[in-house]
N, C-alpha and C. Protein backbone atom coordinates (compact mmCIF):
# COMPACT_ATOMS: atom_id res chain seq x y z
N UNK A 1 2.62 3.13 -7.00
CA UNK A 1 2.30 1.98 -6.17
C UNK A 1 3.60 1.34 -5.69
N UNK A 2 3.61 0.85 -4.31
CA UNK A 2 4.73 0.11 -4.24
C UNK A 2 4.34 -0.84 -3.01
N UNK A 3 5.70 -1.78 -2.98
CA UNK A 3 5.26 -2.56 -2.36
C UNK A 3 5.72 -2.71 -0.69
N UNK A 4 5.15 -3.51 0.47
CA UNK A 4 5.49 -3.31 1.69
C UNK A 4 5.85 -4.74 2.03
N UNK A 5 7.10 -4.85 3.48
CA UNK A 5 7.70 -6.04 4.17
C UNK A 5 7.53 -5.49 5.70
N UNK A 6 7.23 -6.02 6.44
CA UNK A 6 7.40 -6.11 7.86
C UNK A 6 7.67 -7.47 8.77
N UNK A 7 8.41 -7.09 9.99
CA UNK A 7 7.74 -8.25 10.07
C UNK A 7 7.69 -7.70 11.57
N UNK A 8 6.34 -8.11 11.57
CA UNK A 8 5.33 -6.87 12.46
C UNK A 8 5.60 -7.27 14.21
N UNK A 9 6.07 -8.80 14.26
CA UNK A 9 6.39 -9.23 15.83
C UNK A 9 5.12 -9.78 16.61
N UNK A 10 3.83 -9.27 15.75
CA UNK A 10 2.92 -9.15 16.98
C UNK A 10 2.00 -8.20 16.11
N UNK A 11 0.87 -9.06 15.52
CA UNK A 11 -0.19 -7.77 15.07
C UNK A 11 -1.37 -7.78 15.94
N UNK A 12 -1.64 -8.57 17.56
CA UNK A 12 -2.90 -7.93 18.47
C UNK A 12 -2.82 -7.01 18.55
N UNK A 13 -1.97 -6.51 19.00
CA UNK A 13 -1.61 -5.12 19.81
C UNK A 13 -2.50 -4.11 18.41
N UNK A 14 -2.97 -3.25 18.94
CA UNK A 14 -4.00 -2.07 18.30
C UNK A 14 -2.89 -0.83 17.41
N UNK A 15 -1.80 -0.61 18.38
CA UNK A 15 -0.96 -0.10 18.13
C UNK A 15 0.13 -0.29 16.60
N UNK A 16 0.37 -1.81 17.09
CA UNK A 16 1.07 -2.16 15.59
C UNK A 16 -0.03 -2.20 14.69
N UNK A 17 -1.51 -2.42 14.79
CA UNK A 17 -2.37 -2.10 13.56
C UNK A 17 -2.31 -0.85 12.64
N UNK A 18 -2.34 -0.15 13.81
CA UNK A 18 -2.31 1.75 13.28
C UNK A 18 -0.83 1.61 12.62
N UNK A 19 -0.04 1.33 13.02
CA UNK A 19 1.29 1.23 12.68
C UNK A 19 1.26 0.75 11.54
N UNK A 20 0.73 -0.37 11.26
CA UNK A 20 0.54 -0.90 9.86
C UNK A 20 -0.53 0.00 8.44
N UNK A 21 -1.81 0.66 9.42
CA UNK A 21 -2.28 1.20 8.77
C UNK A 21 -1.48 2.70 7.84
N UNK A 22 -0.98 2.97 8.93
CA UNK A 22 0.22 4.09 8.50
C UNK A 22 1.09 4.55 7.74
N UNK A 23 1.54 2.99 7.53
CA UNK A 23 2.88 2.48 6.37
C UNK A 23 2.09 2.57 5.19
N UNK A 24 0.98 1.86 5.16
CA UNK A 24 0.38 1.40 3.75
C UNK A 24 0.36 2.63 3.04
N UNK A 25 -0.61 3.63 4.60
CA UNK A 25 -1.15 4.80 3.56
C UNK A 25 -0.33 6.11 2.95
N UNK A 26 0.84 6.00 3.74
CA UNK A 26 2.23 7.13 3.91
C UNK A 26 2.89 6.32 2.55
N UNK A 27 3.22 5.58 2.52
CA UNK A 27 3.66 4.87 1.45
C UNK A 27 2.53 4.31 -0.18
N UNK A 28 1.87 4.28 -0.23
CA UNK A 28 0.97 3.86 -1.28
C UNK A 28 0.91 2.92 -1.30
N UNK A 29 1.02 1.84 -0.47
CA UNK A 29 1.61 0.05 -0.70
C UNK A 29 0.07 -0.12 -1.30
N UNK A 30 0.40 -0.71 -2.46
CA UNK A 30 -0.50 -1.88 -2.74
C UNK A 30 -0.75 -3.26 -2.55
N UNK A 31 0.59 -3.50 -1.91
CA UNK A 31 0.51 -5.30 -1.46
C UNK A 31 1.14 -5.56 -0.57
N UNK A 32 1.08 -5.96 0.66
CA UNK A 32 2.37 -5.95 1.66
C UNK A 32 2.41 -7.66 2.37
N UNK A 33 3.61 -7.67 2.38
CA UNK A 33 3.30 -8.88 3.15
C UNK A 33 3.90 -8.41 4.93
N UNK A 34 3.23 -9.20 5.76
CA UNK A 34 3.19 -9.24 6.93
C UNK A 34 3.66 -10.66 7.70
N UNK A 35 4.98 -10.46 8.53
CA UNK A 35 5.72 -11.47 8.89
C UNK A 35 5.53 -11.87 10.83
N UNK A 36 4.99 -12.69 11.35
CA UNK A 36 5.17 -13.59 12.05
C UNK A 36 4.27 -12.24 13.03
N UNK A 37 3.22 -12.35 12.64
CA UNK A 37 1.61 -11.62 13.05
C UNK A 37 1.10 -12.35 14.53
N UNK A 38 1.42 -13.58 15.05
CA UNK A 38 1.06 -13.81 15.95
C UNK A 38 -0.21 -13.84 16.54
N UNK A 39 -1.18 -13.92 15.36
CA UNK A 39 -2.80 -13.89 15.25
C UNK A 39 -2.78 -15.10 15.04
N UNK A 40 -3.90 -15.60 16.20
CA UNK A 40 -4.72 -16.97 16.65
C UNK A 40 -5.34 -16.98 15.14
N UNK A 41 -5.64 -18.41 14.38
CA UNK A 41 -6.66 -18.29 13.23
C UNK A 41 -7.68 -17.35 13.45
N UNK A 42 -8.31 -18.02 14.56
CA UNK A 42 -9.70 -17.68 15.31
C UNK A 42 -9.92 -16.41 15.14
N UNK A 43 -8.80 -15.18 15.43
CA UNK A 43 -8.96 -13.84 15.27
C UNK A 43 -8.48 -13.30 14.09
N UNK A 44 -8.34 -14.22 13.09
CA UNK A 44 -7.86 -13.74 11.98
C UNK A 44 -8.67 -13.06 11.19
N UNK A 45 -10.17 -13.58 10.63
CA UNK A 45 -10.87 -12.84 9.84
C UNK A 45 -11.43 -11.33 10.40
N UNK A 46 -11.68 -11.14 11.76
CA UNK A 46 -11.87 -9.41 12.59
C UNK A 46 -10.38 -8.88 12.41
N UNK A 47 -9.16 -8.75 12.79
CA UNK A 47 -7.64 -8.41 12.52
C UNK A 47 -8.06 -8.08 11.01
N UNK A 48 -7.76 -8.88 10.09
CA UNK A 48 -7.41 -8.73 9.09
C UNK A 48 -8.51 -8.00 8.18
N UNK A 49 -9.92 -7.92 8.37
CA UNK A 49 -10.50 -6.69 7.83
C UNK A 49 -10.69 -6.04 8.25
N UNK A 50 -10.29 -5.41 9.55
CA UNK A 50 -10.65 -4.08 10.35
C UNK A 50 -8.71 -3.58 10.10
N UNK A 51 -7.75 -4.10 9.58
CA UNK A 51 -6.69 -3.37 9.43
C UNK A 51 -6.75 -2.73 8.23
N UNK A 52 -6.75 -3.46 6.92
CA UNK A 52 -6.89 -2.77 6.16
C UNK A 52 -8.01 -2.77 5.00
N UNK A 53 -9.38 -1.96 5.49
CA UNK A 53 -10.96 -2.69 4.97
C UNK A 53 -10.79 -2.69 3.50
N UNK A 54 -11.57 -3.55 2.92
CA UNK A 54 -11.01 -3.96 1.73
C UNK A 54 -10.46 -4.85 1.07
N UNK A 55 -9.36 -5.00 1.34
CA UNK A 55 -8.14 -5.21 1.57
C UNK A 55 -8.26 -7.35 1.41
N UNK A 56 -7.45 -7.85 0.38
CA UNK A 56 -7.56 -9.18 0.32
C UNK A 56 -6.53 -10.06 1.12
N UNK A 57 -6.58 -10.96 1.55
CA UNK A 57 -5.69 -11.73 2.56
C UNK A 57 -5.26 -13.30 2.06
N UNK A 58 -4.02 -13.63 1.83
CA UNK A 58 -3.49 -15.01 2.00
C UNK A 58 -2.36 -15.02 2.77
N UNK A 59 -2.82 -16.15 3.73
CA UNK A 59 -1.71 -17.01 4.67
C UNK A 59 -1.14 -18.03 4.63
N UNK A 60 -0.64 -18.70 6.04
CA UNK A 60 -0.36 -19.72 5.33
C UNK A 60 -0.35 -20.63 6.99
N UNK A 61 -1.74 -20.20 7.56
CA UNK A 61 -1.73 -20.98 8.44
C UNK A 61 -2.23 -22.07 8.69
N UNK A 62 -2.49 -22.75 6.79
CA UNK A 62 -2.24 -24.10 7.11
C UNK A 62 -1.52 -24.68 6.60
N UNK A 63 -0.09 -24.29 7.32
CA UNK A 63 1.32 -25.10 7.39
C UNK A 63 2.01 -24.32 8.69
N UNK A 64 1.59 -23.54 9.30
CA UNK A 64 1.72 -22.54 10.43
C UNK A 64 0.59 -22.58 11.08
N UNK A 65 0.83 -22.70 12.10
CA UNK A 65 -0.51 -22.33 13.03
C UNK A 65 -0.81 -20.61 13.50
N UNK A 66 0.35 -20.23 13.71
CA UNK A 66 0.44 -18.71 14.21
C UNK A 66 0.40 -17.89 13.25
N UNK A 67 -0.24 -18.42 11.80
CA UNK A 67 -0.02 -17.25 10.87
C UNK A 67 1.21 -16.28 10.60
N UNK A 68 2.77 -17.45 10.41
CA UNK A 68 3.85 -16.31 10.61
C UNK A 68 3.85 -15.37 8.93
N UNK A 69 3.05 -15.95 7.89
CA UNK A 69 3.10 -15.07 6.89
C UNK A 69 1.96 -14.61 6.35
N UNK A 70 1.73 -13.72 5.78
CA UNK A 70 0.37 -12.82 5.15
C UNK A 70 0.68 -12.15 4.04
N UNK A 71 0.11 -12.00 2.97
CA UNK A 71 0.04 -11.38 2.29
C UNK A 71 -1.26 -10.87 1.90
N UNK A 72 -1.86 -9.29 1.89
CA UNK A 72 -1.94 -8.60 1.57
C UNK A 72 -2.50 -7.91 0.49
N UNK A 73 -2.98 -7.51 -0.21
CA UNK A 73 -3.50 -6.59 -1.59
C UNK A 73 -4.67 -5.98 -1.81
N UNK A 74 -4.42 -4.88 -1.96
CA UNK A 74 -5.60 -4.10 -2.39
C UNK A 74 -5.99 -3.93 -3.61
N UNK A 75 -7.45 -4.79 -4.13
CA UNK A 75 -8.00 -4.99 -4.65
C UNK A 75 -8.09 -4.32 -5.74
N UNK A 76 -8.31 -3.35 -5.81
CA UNK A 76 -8.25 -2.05 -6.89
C UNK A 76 -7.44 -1.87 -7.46
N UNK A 77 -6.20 -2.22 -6.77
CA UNK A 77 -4.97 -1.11 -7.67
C UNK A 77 -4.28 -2.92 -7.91
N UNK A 78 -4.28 -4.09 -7.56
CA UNK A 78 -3.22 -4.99 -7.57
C UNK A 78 -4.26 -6.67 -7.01
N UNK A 79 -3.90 -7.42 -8.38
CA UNK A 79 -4.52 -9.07 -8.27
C UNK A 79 -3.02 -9.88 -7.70
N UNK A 80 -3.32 -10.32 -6.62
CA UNK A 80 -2.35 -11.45 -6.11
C UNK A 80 -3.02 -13.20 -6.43
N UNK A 81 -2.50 -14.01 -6.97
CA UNK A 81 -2.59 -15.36 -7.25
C UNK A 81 -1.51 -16.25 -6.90
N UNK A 82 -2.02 -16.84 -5.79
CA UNK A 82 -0.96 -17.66 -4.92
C UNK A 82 -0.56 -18.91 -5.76
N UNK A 83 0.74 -19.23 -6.18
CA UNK A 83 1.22 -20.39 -6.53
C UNK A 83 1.79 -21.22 -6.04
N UNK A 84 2.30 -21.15 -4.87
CA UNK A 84 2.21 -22.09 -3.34
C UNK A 84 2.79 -21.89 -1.81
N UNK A 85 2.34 -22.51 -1.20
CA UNK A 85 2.45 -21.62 0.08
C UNK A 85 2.63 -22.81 0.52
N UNK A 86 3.70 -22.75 2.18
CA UNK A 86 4.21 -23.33 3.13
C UNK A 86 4.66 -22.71 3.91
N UNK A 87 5.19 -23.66 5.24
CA UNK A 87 5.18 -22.51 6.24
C UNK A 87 6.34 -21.88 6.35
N UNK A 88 7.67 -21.53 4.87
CA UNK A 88 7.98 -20.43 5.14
C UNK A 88 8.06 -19.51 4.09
N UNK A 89 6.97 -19.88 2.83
CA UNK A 89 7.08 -18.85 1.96
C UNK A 89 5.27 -19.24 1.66
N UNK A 90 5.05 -17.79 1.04
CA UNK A 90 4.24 -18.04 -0.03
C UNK A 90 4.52 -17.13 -1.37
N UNK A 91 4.47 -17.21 -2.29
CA UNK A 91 5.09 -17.20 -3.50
C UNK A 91 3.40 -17.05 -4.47
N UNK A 92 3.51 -16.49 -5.32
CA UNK A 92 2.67 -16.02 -5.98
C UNK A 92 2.84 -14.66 -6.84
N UNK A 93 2.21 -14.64 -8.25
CA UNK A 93 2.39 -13.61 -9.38
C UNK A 93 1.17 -11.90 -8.68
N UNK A 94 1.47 -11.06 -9.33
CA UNK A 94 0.93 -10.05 -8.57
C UNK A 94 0.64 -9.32 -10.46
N UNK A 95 -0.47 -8.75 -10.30
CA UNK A 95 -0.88 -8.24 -11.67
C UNK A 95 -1.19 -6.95 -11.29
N UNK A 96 -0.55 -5.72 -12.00
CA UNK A 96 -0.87 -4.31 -11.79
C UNK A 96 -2.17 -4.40 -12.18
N UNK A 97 -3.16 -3.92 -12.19
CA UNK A 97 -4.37 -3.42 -13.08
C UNK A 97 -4.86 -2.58 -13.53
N UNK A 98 -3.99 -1.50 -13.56
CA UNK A 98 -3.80 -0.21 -14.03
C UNK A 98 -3.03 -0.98 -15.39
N UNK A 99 -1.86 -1.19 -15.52
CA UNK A 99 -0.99 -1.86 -16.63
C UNK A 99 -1.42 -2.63 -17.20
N UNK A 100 -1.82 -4.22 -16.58
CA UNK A 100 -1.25 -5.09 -16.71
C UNK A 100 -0.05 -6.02 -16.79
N UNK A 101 0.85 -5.31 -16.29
CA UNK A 101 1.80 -6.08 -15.94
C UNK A 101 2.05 -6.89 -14.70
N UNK A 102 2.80 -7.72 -14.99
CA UNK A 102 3.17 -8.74 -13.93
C UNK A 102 4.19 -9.07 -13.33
N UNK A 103 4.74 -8.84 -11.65
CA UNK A 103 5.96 -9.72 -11.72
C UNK A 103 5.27 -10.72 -10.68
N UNK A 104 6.55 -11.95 -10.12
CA UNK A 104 6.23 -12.63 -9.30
C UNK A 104 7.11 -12.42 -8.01
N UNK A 105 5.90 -12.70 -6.88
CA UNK A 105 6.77 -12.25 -5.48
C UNK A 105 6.48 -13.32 -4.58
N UNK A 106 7.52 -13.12 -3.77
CA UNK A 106 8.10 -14.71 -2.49
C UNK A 106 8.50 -13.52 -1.01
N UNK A 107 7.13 -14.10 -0.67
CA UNK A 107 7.32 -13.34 0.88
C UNK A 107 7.63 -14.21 1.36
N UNK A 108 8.92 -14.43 2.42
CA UNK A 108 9.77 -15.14 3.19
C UNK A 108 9.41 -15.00 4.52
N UNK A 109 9.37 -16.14 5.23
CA UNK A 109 9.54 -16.24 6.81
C UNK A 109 10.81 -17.05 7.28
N UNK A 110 11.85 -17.22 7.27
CA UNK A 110 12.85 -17.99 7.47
C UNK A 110 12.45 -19.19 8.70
N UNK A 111 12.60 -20.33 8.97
CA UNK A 111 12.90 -21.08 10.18
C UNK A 111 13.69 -20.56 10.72
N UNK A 112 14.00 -20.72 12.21
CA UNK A 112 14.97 -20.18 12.87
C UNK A 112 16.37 -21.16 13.59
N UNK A 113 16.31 -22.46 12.57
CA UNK A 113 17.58 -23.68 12.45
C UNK A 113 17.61 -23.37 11.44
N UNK A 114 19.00 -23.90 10.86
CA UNK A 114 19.72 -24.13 9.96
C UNK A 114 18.90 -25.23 8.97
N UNK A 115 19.00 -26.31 9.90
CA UNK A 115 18.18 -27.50 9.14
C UNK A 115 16.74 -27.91 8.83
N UNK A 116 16.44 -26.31 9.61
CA UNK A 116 14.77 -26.16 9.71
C UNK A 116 14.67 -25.40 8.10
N UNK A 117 15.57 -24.37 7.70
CA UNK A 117 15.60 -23.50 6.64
C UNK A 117 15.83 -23.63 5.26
N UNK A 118 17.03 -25.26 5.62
CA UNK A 118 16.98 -26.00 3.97
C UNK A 118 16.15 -26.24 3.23
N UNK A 119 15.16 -26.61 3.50
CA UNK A 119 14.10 -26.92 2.60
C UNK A 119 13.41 -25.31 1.52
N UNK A 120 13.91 -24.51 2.37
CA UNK A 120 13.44 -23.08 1.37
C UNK A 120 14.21 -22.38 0.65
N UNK A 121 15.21 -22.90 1.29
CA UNK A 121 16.64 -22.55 -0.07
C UNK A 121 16.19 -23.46 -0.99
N UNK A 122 15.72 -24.96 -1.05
CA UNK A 122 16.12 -25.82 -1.91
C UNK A 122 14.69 -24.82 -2.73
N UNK A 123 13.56 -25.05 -2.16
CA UNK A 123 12.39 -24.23 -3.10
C UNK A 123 12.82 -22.69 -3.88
N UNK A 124 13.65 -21.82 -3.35
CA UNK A 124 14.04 -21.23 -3.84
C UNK A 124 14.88 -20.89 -5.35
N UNK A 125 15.82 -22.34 -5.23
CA UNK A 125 16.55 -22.90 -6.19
C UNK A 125 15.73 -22.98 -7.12
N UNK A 126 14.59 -23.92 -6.55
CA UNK A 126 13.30 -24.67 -7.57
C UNK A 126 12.97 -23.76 -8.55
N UNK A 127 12.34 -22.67 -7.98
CA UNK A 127 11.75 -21.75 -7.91
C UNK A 127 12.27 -20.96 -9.50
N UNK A 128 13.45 -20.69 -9.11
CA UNK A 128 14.39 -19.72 -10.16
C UNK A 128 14.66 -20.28 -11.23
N UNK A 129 14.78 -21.89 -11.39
CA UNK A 129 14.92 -22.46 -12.49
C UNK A 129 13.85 -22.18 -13.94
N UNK A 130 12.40 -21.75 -13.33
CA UNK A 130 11.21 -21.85 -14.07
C UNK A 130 10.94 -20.29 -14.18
N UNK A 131 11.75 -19.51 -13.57
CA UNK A 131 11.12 -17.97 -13.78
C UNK A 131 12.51 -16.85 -14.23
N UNK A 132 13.05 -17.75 -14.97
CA UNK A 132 14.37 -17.40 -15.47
C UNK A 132 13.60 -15.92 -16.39
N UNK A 133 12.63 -15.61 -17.10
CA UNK A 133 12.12 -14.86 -18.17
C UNK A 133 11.11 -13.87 -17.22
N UNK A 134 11.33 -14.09 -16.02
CA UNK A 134 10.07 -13.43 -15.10
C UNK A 134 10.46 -12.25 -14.30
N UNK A 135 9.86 -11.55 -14.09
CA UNK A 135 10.53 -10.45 -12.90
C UNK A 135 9.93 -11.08 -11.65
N UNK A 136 11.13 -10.87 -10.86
CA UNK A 136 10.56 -11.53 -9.48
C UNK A 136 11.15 -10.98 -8.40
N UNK A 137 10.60 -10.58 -7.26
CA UNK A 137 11.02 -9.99 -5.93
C UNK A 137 10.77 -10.94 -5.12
N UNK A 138 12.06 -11.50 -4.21
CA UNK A 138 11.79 -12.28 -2.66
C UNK A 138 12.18 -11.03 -2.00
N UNK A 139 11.27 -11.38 -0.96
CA UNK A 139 11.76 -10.32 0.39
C UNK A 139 10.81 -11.14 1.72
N UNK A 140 11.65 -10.35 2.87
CA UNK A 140 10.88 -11.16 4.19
C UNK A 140 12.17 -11.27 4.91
N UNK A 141 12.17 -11.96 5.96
CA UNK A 141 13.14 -12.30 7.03
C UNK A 141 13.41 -13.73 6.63
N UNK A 142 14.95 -13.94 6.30
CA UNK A 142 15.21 -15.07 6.55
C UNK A 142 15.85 -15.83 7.34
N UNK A 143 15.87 -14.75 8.45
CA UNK A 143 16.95 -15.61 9.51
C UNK A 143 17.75 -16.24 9.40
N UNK A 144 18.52 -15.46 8.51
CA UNK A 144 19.81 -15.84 7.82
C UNK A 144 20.60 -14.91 7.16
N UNK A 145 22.65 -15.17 7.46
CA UNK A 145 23.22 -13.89 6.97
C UNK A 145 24.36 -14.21 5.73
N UNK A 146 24.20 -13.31 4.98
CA UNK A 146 24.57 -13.51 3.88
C UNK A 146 26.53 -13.61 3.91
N UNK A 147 27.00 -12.49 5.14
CA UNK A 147 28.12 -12.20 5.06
C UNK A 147 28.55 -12.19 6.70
N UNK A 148 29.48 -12.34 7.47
CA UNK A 148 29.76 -11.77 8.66
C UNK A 148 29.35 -10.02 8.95
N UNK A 149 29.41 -9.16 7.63
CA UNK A 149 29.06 -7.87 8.08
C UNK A 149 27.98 -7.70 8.45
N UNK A 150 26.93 -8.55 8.07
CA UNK A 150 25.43 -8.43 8.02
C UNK A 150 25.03 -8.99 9.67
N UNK A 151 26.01 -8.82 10.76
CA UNK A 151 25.40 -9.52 12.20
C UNK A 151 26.39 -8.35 12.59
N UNK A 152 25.09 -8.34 13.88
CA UNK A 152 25.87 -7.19 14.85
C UNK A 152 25.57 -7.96 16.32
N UNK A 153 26.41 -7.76 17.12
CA UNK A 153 25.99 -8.37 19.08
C UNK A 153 26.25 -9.63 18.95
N UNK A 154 27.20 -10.25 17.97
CA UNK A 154 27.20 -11.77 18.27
C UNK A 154 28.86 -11.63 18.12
N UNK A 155 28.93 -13.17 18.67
CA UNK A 155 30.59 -13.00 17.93
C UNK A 155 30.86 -13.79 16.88
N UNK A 156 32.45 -12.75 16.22
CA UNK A 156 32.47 -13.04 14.58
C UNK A 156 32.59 -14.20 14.05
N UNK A 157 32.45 -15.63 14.83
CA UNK A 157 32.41 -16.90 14.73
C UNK A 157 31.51 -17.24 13.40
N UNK A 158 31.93 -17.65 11.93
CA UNK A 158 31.63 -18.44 11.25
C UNK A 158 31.62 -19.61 10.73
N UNK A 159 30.39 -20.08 11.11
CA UNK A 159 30.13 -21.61 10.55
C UNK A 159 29.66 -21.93 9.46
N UNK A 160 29.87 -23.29 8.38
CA UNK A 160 30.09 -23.50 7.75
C UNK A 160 28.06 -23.69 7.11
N UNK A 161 27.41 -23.67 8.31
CA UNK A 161 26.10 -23.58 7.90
C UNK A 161 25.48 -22.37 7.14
N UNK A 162 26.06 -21.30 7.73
CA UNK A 162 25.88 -19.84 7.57
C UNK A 162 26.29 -19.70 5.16
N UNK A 163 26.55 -20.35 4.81
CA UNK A 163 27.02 -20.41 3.60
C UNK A 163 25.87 -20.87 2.59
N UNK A 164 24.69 -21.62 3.64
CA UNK A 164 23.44 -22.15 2.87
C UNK A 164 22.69 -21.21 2.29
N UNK A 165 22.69 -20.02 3.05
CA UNK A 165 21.99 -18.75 2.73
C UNK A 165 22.68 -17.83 1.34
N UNK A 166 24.19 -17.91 0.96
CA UNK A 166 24.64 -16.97 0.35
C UNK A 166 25.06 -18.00 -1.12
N UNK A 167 24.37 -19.62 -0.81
CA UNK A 167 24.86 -21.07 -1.81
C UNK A 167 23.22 -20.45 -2.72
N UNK A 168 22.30 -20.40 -2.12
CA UNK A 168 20.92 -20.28 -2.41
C UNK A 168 20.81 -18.71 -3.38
N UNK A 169 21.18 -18.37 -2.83
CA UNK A 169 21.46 -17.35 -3.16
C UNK A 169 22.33 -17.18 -4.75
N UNK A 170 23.15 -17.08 -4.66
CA UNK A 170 23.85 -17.86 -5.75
C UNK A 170 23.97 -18.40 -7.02
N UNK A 171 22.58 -19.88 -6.04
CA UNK A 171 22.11 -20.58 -6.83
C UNK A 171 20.84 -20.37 -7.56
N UNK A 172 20.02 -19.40 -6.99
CA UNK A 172 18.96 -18.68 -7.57
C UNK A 172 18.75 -17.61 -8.34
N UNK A 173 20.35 -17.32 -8.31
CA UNK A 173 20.94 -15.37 -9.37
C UNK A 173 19.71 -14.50 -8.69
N UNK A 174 19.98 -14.53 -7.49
CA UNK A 174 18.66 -13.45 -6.61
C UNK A 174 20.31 -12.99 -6.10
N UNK A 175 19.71 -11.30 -6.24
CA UNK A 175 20.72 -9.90 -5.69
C UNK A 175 19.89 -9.56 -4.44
N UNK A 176 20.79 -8.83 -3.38
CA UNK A 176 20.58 -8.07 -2.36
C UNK A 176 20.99 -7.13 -2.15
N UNK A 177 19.54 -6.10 -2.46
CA UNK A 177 19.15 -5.31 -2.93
C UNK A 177 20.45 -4.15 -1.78
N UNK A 178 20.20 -4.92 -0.26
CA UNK A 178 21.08 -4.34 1.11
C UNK A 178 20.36 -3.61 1.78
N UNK A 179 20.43 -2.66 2.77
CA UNK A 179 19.62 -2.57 3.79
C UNK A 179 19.88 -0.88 3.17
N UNK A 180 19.19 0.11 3.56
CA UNK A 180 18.88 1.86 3.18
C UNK A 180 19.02 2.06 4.72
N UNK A 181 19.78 2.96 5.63
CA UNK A 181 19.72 3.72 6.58
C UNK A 181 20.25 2.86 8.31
N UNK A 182 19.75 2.85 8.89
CA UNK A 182 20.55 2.84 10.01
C UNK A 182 20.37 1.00 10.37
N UNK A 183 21.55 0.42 11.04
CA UNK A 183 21.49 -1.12 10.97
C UNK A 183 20.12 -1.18 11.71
């Protein structure tokens, strides 16, 4: 079993569905989260059980309107229990059921300001203080770079904001993990 991140741009389109359906099943994902889906509420409950039938759903579009996060799980193989959600994380423990084991996971949507994004570093911080004994995976887009190597097409101009991401970091003893294959 393992687990899936996208962040899909746009899940109307029929195309990125199959696309999504694809990943899950090529991969075995049992839980994926899905980033900045661009599904109206309204079309959320047809989308979201005709992608993957079965298949259990938490968002967080009420703190988002556009549904920028989703998570995901298939029922059978994996229990997700949300422990709180906003509009740029939701965070919640995930239970094998084959095992029983547990870790806890933080699917990320970053803001796309600086001062829009503090507030999820600071939850992040929060976060790590209480799950010091826990296994835990964040993943997602945070629209945010850890190092100057990590940006390509901009110029090498660093600001002193850019440091909130790698302070949080840091400050949460969360590793990066780094990127596998082509930028």
């Amino acid at each position: 079993m393992s687990f899936g991140f996208w962040n899909v741009r746009g899940l109307m389109n029929p195309v990125k569905q199959a696309e999504v359906r694809q990943l899950v099943r090529l991969n075995n994902i049992c839980c994926i989260g899905l980033l900045e889906t661009k599904v109206p509420v309204a079309s959320f409950p047809n989308i979201s059980s005709a992608l993957l039938p079965g298949w259990i759903w938490v968002t967080n579009y009420e703190y988002s309107p556009r549904g920028r996060i989703w998570v995901g799980w298939n029922p059978v193989l994996v229990c997700f229990n949300t422990l709180t959600c906003s509009d740029q994380i939701i965070h919640g423990d995930v239970k094998m059921l084959n095992s029983g084991s547990t870790l806890l996971l933080s699917v990320i949507y970053g803001e796309h300001t600086f001062v829009a994004r503090r507030p999820l570093w600071s939850k992040l911080v929060s976060l790590s203080s209480s799950l010091k004994e826990s296994p835990w995976m964040v993943a997602g887009d945070f629209n945010a770079i850890r190092d100057s190597s990590d940006r390509m097409g901009s110029p090498d101009i660093w600001i002193p904001a850019f440091d909130d991401f790698k302070n949080c970091m840091d400050q949460a003893e969360l590793f990066d993990l780094r990127y596998v294959g082509f930028r």
